[in-house]
N, C-alpha and C. Protein backbone atom coordinates (compact mmCIF):
# COMPACT_ATOMS: atom_id res chain seq x y z
N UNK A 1 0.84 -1.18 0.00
CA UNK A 1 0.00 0.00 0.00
C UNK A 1 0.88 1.25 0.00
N UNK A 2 0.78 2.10 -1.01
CA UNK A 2 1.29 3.44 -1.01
C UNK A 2 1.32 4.45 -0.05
N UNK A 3 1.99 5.04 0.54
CA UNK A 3 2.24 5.95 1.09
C UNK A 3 1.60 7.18 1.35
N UNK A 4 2.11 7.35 -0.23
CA UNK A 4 1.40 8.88 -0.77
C UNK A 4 0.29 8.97 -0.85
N UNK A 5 0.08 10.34 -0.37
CA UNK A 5 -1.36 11.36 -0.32
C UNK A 5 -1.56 12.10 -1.55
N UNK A 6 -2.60 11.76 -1.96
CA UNK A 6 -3.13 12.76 -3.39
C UNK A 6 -3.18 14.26 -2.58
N UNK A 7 -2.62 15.10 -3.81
CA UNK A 7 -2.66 16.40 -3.24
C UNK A 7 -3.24 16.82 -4.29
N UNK A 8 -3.36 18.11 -3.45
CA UNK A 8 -4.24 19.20 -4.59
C UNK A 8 -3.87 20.64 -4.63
N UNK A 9 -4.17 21.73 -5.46
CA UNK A 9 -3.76 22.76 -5.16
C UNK A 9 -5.28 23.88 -4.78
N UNK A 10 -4.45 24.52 -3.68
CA UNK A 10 -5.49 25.49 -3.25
C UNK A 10 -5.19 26.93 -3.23
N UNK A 11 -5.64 27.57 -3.89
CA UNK A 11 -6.09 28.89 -4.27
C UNK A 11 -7.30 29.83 -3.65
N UNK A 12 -6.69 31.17 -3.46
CA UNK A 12 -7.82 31.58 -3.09
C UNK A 12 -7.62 33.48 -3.87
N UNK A 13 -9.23 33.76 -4.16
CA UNK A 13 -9.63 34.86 -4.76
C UNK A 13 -10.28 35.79 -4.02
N UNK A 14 -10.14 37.11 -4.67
CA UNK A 14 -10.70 38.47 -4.10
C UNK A 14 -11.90 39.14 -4.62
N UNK A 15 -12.97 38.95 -4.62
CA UNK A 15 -14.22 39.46 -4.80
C UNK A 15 -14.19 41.14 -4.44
N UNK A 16 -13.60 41.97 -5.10
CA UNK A 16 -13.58 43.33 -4.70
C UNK A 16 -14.41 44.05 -5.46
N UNK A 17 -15.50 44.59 -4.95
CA UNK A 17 -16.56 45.78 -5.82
C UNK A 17 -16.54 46.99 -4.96
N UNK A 18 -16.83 47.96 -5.55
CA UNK A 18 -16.76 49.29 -5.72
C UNK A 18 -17.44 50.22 -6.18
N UNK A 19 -18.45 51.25 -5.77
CA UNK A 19 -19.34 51.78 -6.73
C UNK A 19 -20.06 51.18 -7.87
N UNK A 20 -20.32 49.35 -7.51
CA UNK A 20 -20.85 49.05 -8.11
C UNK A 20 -20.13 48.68 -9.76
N UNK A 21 -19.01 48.46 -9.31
CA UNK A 21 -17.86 48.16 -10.42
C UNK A 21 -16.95 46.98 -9.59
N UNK A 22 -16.39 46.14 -10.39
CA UNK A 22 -15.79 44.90 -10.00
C UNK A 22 -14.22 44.75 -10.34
N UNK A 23 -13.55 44.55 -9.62
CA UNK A 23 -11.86 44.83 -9.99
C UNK A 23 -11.51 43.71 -10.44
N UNK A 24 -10.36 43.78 -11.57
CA UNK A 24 -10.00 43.00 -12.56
C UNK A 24 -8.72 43.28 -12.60
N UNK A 25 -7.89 42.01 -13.18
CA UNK A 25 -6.64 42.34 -13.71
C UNK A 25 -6.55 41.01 -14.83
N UNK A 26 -5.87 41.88 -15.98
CA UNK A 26 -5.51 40.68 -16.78
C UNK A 26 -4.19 40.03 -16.85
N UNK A 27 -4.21 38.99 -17.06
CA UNK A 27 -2.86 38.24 -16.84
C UNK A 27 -2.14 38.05 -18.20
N UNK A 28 -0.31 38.28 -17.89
CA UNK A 28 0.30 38.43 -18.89
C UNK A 28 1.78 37.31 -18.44
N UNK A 29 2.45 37.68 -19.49
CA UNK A 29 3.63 36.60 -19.03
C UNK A 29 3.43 35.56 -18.11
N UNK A 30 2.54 34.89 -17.75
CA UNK A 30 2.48 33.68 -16.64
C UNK A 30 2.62 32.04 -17.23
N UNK A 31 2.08 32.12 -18.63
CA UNK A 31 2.64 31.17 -19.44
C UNK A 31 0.61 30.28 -19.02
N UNK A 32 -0.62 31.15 -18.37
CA UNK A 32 -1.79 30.39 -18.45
C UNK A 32 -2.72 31.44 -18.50
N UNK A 33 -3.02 31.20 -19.75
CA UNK A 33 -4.47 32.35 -19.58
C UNK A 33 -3.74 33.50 -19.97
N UNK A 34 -2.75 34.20 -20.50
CA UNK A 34 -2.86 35.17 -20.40
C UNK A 34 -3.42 35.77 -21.84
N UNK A 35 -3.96 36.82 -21.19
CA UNK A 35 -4.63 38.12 -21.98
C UNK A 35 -5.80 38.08 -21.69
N UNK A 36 -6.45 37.17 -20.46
CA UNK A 36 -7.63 37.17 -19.50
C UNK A 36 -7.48 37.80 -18.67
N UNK A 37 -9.21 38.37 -18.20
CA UNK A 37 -8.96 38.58 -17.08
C UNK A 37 -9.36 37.94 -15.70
N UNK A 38 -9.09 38.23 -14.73
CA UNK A 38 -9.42 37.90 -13.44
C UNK A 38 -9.26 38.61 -12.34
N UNK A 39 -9.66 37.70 -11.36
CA UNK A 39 -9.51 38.55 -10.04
C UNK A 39 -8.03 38.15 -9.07
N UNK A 40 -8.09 39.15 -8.34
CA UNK A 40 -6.66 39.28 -7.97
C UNK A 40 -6.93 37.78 -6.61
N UNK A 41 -5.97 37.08 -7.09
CA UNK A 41 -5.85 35.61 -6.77
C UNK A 41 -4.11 35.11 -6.43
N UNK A 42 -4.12 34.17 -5.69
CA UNK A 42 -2.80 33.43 -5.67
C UNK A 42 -2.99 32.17 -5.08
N UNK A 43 -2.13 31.73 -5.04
CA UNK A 43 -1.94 30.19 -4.34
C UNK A 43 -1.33 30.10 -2.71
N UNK A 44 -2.21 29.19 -2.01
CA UNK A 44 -1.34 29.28 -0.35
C UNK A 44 -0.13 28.55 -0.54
N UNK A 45 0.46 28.92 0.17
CA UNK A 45 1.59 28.70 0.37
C UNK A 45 1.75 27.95 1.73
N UNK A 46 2.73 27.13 1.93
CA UNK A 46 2.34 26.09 2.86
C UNK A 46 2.42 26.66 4.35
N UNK A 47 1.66 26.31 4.98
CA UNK A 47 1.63 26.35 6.31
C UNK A 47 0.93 28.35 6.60
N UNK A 48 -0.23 28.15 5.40
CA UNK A 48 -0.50 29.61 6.05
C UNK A 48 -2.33 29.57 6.00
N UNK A 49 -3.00 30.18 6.75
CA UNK A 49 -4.19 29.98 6.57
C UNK A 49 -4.52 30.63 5.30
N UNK A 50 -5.93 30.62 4.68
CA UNK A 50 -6.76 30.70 3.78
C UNK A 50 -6.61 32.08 3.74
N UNK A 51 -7.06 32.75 4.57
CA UNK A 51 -7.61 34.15 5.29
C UNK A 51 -6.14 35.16 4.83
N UNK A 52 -5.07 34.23 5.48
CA UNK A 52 -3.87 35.41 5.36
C UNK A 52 -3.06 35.15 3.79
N UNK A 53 -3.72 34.34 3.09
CA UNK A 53 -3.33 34.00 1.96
C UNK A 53 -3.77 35.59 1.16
N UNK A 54 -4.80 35.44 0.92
CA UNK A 54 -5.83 36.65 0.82
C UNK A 54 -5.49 37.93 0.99
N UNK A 55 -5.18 38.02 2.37
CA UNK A 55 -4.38 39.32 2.66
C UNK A 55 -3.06 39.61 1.99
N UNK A 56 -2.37 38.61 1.81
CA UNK A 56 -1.22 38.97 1.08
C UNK A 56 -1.43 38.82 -0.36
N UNK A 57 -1.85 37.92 -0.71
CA UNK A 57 -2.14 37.99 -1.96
C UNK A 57 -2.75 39.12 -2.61
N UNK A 58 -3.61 40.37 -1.88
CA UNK A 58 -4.25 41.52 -2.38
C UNK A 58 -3.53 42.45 -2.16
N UNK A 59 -2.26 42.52 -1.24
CA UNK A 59 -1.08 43.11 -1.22
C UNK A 59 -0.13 43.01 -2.59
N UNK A 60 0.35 42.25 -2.47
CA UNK A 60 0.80 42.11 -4.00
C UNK A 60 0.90 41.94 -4.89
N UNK A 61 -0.94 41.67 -5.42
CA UNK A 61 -0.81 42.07 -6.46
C UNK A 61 -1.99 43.28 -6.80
N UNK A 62 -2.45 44.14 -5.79
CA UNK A 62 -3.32 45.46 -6.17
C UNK A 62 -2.93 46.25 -5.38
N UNK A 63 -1.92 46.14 -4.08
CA UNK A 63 -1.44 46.95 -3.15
C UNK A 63 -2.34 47.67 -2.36
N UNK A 64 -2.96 46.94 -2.00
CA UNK A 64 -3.92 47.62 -1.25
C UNK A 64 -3.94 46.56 0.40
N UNK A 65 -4.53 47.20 1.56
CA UNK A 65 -4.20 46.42 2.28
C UNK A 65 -5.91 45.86 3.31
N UNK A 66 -5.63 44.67 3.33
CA UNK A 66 -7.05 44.33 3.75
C UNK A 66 -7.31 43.23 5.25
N UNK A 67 -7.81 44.24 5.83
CA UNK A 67 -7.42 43.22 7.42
C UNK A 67 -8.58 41.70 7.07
N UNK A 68 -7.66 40.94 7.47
CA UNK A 68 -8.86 39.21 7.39
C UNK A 68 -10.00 39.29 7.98
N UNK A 69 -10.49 39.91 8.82
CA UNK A 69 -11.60 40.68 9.63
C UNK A 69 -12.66 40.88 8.81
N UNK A 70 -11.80 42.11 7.59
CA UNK A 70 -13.03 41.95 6.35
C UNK A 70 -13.69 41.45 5.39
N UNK A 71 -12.47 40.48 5.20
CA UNK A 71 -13.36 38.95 4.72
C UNK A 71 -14.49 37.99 4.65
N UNK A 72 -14.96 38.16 3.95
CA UNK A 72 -16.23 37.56 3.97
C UNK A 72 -16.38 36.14 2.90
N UNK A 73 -16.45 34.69 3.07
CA UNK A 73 -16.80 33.87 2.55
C UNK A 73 -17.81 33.64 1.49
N UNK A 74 -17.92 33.92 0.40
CA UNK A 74 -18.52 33.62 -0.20
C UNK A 74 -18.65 32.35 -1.39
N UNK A 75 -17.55 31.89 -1.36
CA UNK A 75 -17.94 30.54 -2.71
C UNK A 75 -16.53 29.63 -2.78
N UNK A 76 -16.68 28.30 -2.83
CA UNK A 76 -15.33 27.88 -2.79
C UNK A 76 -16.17 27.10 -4.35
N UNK A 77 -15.08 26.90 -5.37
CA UNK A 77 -14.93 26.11 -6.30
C UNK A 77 -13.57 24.60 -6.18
N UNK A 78 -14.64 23.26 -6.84
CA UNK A 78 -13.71 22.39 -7.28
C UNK A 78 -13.23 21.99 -8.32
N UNK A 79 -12.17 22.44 -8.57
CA UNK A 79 -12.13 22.13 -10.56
C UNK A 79 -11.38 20.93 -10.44
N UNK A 80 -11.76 20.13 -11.40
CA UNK A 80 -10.46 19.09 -12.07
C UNK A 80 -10.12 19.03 -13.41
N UNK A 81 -8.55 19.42 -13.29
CA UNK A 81 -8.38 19.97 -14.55
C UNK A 81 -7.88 18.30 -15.70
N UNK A 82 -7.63 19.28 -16.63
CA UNK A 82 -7.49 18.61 -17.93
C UNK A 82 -6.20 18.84 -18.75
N UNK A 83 -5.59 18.14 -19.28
CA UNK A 83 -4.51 18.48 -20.28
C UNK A 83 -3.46 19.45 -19.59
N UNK A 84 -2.59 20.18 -20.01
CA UNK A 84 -0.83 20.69 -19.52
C UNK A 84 -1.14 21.40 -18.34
N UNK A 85 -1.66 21.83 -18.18
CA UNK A 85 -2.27 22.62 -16.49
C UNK A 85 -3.29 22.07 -16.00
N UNK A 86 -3.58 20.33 -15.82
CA UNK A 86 -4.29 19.61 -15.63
C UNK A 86 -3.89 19.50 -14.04
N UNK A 87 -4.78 20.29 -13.07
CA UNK A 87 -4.37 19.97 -11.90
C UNK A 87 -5.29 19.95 -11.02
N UNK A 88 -6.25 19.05 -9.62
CA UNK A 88 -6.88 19.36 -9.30
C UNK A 88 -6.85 20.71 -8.12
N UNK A 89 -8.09 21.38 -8.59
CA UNK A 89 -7.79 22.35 -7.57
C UNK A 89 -9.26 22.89 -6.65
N UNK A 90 -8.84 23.16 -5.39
CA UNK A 90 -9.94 24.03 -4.50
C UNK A 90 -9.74 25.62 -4.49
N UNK A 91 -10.76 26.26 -5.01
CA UNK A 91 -10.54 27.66 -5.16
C UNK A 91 -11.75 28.37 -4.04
N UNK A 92 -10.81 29.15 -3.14
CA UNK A 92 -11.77 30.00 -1.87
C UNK A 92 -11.51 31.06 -2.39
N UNK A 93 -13.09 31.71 -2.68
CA UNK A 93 -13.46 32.75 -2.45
C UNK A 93 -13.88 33.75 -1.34
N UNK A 94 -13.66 35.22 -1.52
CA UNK A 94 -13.58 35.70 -0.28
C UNK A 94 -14.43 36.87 -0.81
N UNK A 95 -15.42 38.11 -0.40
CA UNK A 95 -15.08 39.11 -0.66
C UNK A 95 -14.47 40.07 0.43
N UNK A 96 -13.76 41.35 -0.14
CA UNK A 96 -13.44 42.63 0.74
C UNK A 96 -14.22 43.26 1.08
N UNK A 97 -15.11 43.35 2.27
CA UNK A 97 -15.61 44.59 2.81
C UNK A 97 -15.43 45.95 3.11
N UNK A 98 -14.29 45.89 3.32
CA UNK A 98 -13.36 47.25 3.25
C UNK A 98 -11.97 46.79 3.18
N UNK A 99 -11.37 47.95 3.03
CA UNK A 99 -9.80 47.78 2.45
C UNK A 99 -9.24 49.34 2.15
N UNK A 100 -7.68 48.86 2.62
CA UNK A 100 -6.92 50.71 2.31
C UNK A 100 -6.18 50.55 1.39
N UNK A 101 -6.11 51.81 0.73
CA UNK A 101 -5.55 51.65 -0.20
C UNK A 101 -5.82 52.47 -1.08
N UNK A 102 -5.24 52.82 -2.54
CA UNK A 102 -6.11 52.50 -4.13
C UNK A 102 -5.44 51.43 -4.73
N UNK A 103 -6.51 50.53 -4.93
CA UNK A 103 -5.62 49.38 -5.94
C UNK A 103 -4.47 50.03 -7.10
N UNK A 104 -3.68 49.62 -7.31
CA UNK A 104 -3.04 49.63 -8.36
C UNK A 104 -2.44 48.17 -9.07
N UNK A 105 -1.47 48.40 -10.24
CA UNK A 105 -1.10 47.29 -10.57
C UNK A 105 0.04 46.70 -9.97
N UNK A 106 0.51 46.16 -8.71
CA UNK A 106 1.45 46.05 -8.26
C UNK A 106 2.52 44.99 -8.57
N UNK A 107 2.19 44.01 -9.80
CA UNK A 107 3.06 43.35 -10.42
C UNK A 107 2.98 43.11 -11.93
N UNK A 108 3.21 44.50 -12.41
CA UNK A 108 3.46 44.65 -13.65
C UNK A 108 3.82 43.30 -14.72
N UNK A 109 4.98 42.65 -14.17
CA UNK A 109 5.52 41.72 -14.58
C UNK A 109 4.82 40.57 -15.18
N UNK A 110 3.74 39.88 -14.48
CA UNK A 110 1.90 39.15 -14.49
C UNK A 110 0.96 39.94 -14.86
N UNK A 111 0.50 41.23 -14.91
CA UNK A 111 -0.39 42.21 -15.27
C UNK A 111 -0.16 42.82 -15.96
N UNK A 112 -0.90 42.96 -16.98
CA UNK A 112 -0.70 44.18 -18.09
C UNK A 112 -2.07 45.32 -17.85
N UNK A 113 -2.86 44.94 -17.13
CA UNK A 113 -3.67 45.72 -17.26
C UNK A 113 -5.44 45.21 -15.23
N UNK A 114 -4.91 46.46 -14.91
CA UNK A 114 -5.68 46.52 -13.59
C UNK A 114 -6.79 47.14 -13.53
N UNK A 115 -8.19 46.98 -13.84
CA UNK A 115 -9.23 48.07 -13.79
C UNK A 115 -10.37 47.52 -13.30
N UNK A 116 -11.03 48.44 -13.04
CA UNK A 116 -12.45 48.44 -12.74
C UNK A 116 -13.57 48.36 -13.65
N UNK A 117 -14.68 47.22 -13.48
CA UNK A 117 -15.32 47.03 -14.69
C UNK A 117 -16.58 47.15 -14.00
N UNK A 118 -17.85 47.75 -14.87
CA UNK A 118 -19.36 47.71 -14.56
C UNK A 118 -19.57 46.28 -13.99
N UNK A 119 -20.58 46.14 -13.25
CA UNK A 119 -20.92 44.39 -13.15
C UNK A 119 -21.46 44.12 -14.04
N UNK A 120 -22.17 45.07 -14.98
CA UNK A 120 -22.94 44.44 -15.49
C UNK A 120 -22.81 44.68 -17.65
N UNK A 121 -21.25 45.09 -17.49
CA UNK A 121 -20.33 45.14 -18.89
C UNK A 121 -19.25 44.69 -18.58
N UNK A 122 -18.85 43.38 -17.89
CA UNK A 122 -17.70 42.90 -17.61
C UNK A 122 -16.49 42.59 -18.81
N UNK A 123 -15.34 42.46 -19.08
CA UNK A 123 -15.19 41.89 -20.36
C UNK A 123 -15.06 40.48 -21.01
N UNK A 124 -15.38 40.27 -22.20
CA UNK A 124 -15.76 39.21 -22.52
C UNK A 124 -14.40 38.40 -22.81
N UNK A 125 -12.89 38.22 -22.38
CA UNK A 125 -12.24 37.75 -22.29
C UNK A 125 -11.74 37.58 -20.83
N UNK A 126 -12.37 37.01 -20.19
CA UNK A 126 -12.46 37.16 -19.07
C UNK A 126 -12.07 35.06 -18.78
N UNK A 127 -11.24 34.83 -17.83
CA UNK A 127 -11.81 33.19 -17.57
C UNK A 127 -12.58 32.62 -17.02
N UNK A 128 -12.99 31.83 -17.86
CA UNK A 128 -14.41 31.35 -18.28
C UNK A 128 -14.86 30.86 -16.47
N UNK A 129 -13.66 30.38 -15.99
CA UNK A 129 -14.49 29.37 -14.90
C UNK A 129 -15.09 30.47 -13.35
N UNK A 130 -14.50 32.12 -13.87
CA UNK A 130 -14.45 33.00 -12.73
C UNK A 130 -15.47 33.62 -13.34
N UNK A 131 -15.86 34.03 -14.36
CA UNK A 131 -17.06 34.37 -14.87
C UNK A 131 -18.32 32.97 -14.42
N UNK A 132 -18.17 32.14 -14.42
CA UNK A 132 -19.30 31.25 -13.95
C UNK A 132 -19.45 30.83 -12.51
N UNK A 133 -18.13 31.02 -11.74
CA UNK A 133 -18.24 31.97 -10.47
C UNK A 133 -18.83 32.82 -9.66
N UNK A 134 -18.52 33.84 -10.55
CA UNK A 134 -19.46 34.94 -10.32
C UNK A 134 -20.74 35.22 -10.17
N UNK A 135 -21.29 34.45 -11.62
CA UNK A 135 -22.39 34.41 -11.49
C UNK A 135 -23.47 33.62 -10.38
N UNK A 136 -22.55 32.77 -10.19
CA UNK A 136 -22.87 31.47 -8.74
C UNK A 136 -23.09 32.43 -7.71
N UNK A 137 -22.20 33.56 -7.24
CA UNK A 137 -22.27 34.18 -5.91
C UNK A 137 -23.01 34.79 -6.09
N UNK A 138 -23.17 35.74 -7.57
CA UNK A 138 -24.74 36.71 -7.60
C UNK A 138 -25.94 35.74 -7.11
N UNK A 139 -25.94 34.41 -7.86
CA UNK A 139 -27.04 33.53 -6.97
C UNK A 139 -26.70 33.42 -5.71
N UNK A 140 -26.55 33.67 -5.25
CA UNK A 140 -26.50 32.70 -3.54
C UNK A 140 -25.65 31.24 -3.63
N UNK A 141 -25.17 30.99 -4.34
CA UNK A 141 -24.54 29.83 -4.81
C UNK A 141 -23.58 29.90 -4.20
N UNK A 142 -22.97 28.69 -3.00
CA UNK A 142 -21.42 28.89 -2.63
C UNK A 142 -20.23 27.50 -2.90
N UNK A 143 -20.89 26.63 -3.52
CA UNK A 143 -20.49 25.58 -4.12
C UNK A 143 -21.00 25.41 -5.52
N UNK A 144 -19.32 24.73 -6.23
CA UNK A 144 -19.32 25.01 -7.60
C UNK A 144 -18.14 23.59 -8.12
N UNK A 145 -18.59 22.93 -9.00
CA UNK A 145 -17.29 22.33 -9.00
C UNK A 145 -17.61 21.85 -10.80
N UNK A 146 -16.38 21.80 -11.58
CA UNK A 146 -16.36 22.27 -12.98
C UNK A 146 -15.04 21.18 -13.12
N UNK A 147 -15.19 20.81 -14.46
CA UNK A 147 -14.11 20.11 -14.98
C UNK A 147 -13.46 21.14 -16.12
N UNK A 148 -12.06 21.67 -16.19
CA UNK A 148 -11.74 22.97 -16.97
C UNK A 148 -10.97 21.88 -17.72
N UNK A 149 -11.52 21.95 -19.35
CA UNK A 149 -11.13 21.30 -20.57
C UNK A 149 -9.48 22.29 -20.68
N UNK A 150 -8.64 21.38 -21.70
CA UNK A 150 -6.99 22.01 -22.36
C UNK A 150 -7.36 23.32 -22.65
N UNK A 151 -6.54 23.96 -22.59
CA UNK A 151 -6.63 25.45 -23.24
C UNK A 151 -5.14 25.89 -24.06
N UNK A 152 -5.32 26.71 -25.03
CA UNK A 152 -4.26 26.94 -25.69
C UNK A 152 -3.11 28.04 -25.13
């Protein structure tokens, strides 16, 4: 009998709105998805909670700073992926209730582009599985789980 533990990767995202506008960044040089957009997201890193993942993760990459306090739970996704970035993953969602700051683009390097979009003219290059996300939390929906086909 094997040893090993199936692992998985866990991620977690920033639900940030604003006057009724939704913050975005599109992704560049990362070698997945790029010239999509999304929300400002990263991966935990071991041995750190969910919560402070979040916090740092909205640190560097919109520079803005957000106590875990204002966090609010809203939607975890299970994807299992498919083909060269075939990986399974748990994605926690959070939104910001408040936060200091002004976002900006704080890692140029992954971002080409940081803005604020209507909710309801989002753009249509957007990834697909955070757009169907989204729409889950506008429902009341906090479980979601999707199989994400190869992508080019």
């Amino acid at each position: 009998m094997s040893t090993d533990r199936f692992k998985l990767t866990a991620a977690v995202y920033l639900v940030l709105r604003k006057d009724g506008q939704l913050l975005l960044l599109r992704r560049a040089n990362t070698g997945y998805q790029d010239g999509k957009y999304g929300l400002v997201a990263g991966h935990l890193e071991g041995d750190e909670l969910a919560t402070a993942a979040m916090v740092r993760e909205a640190a560097e990459e919109a520079g803005i700073t957000v106590d875990s306090n204002a966090l609010r739970f809203v939607h975890v996704a299970h994807r299992l992926g498919r083909g060269q970035h075939g990986q399974e993953r748990v994605d926690l969602f959070f939104e910001a209730t408040e936060w200091h700051g002004e976002a900006v683009n704080a890692e140029p390097e992954k971002c080409d582009d940081l803005s604020w979009f209507d909710l309801d003219a989002l753009p249509e290059n957007m990834l697909p599985f955070v757009r169907r996300v989204l729409t889950d939390i506008a429902s009341g929906i906090t479980y979601s789980e999707y199989t994400i086909e190869p992508v080019d």
